[in-house]
Protein backbone atom coordinates (compact mmCIF):
# COMPACT_ATOMS: atom_id res chain seq x y z
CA UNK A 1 -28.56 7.10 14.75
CA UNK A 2 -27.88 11.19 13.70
CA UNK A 3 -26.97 12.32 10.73
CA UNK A 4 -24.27 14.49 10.50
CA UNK A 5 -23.64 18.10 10.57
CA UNK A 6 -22.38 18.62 7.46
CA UNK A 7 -23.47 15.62 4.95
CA UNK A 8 -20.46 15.07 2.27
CA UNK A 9 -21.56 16.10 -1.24
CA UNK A 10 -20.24 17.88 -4.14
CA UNK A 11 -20.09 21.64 -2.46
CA UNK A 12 -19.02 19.52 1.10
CA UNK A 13 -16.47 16.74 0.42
CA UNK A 14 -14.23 15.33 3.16
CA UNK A 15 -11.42 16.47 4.72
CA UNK A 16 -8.65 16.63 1.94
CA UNK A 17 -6.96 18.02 -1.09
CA UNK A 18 -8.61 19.05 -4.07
CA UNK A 19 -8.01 20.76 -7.49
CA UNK A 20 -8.25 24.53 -6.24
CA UNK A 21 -12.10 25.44 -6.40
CA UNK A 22 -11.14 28.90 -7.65
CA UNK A 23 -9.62 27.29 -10.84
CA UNK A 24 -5.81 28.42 -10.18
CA UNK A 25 -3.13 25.86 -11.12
CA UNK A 26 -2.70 23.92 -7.69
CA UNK A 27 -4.48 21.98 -5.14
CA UNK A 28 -6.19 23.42 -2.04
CA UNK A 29 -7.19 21.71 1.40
CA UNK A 30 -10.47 21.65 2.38
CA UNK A 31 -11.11 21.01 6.00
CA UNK A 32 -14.03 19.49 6.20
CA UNK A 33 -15.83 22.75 6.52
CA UNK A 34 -14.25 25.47 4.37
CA UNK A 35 -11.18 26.05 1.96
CA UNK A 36 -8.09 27.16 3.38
CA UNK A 37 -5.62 29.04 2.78
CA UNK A 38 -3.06 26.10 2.48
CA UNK A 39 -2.41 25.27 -1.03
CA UNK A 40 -0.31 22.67 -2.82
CA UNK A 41 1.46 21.37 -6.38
CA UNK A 42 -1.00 19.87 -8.76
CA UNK A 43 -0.98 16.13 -7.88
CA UNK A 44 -0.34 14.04 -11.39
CA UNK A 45 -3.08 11.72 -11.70
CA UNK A 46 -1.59 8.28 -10.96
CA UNK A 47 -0.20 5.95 -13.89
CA UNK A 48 -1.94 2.88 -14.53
CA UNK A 49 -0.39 -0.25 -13.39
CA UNK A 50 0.62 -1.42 -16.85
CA UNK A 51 2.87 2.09 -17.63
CA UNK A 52 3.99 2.22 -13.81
CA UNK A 53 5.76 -1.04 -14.54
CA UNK A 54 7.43 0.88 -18.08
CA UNK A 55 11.15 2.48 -17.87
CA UNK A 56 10.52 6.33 -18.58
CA UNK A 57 14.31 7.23 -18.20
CA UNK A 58 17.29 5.57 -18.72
CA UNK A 59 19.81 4.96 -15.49
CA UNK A 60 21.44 8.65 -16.69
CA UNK A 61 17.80 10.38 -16.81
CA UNK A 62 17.63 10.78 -20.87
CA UNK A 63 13.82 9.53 -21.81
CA UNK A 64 13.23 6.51 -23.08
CA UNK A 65 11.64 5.41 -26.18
CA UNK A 66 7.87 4.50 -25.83
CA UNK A 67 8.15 1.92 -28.78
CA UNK A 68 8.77 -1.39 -27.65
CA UNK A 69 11.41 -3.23 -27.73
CA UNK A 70 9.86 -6.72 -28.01
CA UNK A 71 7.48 -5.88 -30.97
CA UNK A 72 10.99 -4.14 -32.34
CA UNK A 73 12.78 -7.64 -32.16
CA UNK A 74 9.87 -9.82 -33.75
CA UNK A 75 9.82 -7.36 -36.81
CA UNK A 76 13.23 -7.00 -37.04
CA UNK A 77 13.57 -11.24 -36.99
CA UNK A 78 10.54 -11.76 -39.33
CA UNK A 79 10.59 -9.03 -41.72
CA UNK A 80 14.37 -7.19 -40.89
CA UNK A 81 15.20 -7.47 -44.43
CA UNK A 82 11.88 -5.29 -45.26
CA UNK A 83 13.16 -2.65 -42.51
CA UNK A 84 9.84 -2.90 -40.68
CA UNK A 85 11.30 -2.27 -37.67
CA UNK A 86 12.75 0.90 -38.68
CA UNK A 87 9.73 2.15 -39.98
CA UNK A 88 7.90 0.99 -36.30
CA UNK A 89 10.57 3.28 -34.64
CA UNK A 90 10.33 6.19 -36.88
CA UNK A 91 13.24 5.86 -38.83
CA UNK A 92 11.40 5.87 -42.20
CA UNK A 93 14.54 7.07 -44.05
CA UNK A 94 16.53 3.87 -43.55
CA UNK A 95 13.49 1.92 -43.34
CA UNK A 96 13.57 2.88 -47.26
CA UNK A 97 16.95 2.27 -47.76
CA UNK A 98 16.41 -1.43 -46.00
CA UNK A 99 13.58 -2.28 -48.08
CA UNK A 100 15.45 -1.17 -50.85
CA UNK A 101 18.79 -3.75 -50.18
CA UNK A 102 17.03 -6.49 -48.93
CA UNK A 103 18.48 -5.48 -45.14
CA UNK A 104 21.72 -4.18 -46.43
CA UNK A 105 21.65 -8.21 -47.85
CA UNK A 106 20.77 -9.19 -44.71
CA UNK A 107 23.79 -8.07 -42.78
CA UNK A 108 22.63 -4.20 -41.54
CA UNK A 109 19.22 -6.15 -40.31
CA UNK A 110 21.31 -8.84 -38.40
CA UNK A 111 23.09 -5.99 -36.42
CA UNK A 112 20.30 -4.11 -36.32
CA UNK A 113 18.83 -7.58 -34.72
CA UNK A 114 21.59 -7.70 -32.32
CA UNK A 115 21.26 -4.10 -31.03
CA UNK A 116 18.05 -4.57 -30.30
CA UNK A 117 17.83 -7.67 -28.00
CA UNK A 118 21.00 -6.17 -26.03
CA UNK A 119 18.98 -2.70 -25.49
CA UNK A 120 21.47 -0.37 -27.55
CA UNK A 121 19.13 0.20 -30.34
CA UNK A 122 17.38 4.05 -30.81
CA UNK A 123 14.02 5.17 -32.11
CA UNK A 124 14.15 8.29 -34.22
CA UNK A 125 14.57 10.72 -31.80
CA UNK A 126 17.74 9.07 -30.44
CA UNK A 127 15.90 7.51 -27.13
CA UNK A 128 17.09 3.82 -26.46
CA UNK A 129 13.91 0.90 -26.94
CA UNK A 130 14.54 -0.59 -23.60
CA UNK A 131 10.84 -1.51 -22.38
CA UNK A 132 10.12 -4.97 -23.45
């Protein structure tokens, strides 16, 4: 059994890309004895499975809202007429003004209600809660 020529540590990794060793914004191969001159785009660490399985854009590319829509739906059926849901989206404004009415007596949280399960609903910022 030999050892190797060039044991892989720290200063010797494998053959491969890495984060460039001189600190610039890109990745640089490394050939399994020195850095090259062949250098690539930053590689975006990978998303867990649990946000890999979550909508980012909508079918048009406009950005979807990171707020659920499930946990939207359960406050908007338990405690619509408080405007929790409004307030979990970011809408604090009309959250007030639901607490305030009772739901807009318990009609604007029964549409609200509807928009949500059907996927039309919108956080603050206008993006649509479409992750459930």
């Amino acid at each position: 059994m030999s050892t190797p020529a060039h044991p892989e540590s720290r200063e010797n990794p494998p053959a491969g890309w890495y984060p460039d060793p001189y600190g610039q914004p890109m990745t640089r191969y490394w050939d399994g004895n020195m850095w090259t001159e062949q250098t690539g785009p930053v590689s975006a660490p990978p998303l867990s499975q649990a946000l890999a399985s979550r909508v980012l854009v909508d079918e048009l590319g406009n950005p979807v809202s990171p707020s659920s829509r499930l946990v939207a739906t359960l406050l908007c059926f338990f405690l619509g007429v408080l405007g929790v849901h409004r307030f979990y989206v970011g809408k604090i404004g009309t959250g007030i003004l639901q607490l305030i009415t009772g739901g807009g007596l318990g009609i604007w949280y029964l549409i609200d209600l509807i928009l949500i399960i059907i996927g039309r609903f919108r956080d603050a910022d206008g993006r649509l809660l479409i992750n459930w």
